[in-house]
Protein backbone atom coordinates (compact mmCIF):
# COMPACT_ATOMS: atom_id res chain seq x y z
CA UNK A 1 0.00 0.00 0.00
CA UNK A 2 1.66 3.44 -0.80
CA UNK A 3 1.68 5.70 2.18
CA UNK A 4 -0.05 8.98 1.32
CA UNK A 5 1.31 12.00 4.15
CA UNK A 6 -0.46 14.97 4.80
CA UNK A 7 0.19 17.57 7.16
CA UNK A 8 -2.08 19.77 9.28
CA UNK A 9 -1.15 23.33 9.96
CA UNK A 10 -2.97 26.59 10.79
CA UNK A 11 -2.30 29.74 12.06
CA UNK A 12 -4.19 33.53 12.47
CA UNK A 13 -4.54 34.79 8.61
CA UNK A 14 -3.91 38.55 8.34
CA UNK A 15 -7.59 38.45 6.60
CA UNK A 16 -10.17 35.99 6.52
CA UNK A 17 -10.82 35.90 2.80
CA UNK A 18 -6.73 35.04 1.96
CA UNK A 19 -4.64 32.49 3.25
CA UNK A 20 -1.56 35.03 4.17
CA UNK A 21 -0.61 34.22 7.82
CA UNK A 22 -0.46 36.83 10.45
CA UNK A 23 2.97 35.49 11.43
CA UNK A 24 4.44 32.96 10.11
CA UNK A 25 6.62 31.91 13.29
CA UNK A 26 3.25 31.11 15.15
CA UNK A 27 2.15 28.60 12.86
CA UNK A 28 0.37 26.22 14.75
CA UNK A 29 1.70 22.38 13.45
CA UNK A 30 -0.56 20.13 13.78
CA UNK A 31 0.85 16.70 12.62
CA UNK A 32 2.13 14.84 9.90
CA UNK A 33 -0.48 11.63 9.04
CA UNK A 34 -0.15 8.72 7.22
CA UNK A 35 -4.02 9.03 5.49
CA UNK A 36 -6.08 11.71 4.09
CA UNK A 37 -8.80 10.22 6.75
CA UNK A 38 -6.88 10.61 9.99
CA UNK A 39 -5.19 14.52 8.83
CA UNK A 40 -8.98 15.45 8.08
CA UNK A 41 -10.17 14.57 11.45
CA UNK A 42 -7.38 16.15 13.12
CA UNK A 43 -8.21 19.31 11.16
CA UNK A 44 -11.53 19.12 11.53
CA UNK A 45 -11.10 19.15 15.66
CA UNK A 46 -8.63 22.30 15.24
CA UNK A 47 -10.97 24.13 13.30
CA UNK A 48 -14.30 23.36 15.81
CA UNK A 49 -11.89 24.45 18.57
CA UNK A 50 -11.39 27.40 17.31
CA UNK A 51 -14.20 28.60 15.76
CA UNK A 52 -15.04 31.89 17.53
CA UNK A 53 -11.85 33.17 15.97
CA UNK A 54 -12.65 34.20 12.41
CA UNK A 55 -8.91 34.68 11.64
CA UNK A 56 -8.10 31.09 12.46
CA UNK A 57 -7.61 28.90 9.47
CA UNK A 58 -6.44 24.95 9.68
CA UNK A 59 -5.17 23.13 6.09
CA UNK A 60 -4.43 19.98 5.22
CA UNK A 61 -1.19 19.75 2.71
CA UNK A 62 -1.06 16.96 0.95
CA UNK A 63 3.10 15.61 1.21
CA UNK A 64 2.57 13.25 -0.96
CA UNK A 65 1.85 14.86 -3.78
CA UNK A 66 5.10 16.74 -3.20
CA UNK A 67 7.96 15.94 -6.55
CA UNK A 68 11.82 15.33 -7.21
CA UNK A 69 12.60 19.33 -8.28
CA UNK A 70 15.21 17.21 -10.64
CA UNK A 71 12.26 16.45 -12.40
CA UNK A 72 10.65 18.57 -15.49
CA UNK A 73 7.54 19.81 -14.38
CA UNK A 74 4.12 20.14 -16.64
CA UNK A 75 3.37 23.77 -17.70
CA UNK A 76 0.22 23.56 -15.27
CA UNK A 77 2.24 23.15 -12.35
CA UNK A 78 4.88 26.01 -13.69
CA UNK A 79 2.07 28.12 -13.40
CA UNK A 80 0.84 27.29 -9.60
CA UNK A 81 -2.38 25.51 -11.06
């Protein structure tokens, strides 16, 4: 079975409607897990707790998808799509 990592972070955004942290040193990490299943429950219980704060965001990255730089990339992901 190939191992799929994600990682759960969040942190207060500067605004609400972007996903530019407020600072970047008080990025709150989460964990790094092994499925899409367990990183999206551990999100979902950071973003319930905090809720009342509408500057608090939570993400899931997914690691996995994550390639060797030695590698050419497509002109999709040249272009941050």
């Amino acid at each position: 079975m190939t191992q799929r990592l994600h990682l759960v972070f969040g942190g207060e955004l500067v605004d609400p409607s972007k996903s530019t942290f407020e600072n970047v040193d008080d990025i709150h990490i989460v964990g790094m897990f092994a499925d899409y299943a367990a990183a999206h429950k551990a999100w979902k219980a950071e973003a319930q707790r905090t809720v009342d704060n509408a500057h608090m965001r939570y993400f899931i990255a997914h690691i996995h998808r994550l390639r060797d730089e030695e590698q050419a990339a497509s002109a999709t992901e040249e272009l941050g799509r």
